[in-house]
Protein backbone atom coordinates (compact mmCIF):
# COMPACT_ATOMS: atom_id res chain seq x y z
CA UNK A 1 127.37 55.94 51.91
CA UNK A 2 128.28 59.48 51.54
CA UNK A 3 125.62 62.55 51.66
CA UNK A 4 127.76 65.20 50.03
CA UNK A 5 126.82 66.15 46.44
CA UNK A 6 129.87 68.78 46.39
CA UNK A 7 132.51 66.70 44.54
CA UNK A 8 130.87 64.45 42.52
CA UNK A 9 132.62 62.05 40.56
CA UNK A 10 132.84 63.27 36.88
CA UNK A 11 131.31 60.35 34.74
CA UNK A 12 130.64 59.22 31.17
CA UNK A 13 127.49 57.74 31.20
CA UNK A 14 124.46 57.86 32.71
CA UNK A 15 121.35 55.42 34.15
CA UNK A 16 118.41 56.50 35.25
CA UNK A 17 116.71 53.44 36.61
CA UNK A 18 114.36 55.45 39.07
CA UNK A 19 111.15 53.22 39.87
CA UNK A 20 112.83 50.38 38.57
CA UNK A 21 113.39 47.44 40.99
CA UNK A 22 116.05 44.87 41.81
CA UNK A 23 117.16 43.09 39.28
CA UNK A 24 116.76 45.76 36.72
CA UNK A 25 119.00 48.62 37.79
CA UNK A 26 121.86 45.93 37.61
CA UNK A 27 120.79 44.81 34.60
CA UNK A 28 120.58 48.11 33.32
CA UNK A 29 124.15 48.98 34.98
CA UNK A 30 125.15 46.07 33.47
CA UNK A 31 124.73 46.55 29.53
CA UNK A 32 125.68 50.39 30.22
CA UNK A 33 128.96 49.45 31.29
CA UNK A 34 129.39 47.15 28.27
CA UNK A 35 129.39 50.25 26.23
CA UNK A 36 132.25 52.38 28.16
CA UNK A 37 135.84 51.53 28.20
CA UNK A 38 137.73 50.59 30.61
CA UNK A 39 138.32 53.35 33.29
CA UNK A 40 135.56 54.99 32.60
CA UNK A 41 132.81 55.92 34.68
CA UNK A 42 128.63 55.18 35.06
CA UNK A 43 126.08 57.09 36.86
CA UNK A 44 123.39 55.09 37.88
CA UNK A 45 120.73 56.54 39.60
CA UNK A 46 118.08 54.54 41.62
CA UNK A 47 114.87 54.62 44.02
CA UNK A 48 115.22 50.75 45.19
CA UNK A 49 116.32 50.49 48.72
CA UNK A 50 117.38 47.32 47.71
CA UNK A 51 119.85 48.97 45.34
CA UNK A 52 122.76 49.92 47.49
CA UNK A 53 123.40 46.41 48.75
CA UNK A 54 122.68 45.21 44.94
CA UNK A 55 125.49 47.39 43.59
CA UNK A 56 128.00 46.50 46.14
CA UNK A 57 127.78 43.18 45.77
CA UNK A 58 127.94 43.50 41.77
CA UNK A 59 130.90 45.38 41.86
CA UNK A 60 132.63 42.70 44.17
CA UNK A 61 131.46 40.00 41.71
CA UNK A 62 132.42 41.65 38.56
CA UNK A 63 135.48 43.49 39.47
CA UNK A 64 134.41 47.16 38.32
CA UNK A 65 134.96 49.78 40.58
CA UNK A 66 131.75 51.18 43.37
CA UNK A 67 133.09 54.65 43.37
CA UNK A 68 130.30 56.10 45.86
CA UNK A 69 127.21 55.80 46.32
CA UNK A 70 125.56 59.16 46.94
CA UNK A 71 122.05 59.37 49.17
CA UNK A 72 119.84 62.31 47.74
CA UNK A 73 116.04 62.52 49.22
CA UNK A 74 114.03 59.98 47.38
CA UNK A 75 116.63 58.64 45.17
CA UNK A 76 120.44 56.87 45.66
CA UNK A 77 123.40 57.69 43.04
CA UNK A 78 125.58 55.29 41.94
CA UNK A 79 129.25 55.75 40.62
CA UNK A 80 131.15 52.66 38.78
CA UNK A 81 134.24 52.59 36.82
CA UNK A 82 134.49 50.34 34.52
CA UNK A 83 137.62 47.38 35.17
């Protein structure tokens, strides 16, 4: 997990599923992702600690892309591209 905000990945969407926890900020990633096309990219952002194991694992499963996954102070960032 990387801690430098500098380069960013440039995305299409974005989640904020801050104070939401596991299984809704996948569930929320989920339908989100429905909506891009393929190659594009979601910005989920989350507060569960839970969250960075959560989205690893769903991107094995489903076969989209776990860009990064960005640790800010109270908060994680999640980047996705859709398969």
């Amino acid at each position: 997990m990387s801690e430098d905000t500098t380069s960013l990945p440039v995305f299409d969407l974005e989640v904020d599923a801050s104070g939401l926890k596991c299984p809704l900020p996948i569930l929320r990633a989920k339908k989100a992702l429905a909506q891009l096309q393929s190659g594009q990219t979601l910005k989920v952002i989350t507060t569960d600690t839970n969250a960075v194991r959560d989205f690893q694992a769903f991107c094995r499963q489903t076969g989209n892309a776990l860009v990064t996954q960005v640790a800010q102070a109270d908060a994680t960032v999640h980047f996705l591209t859709r398969r």
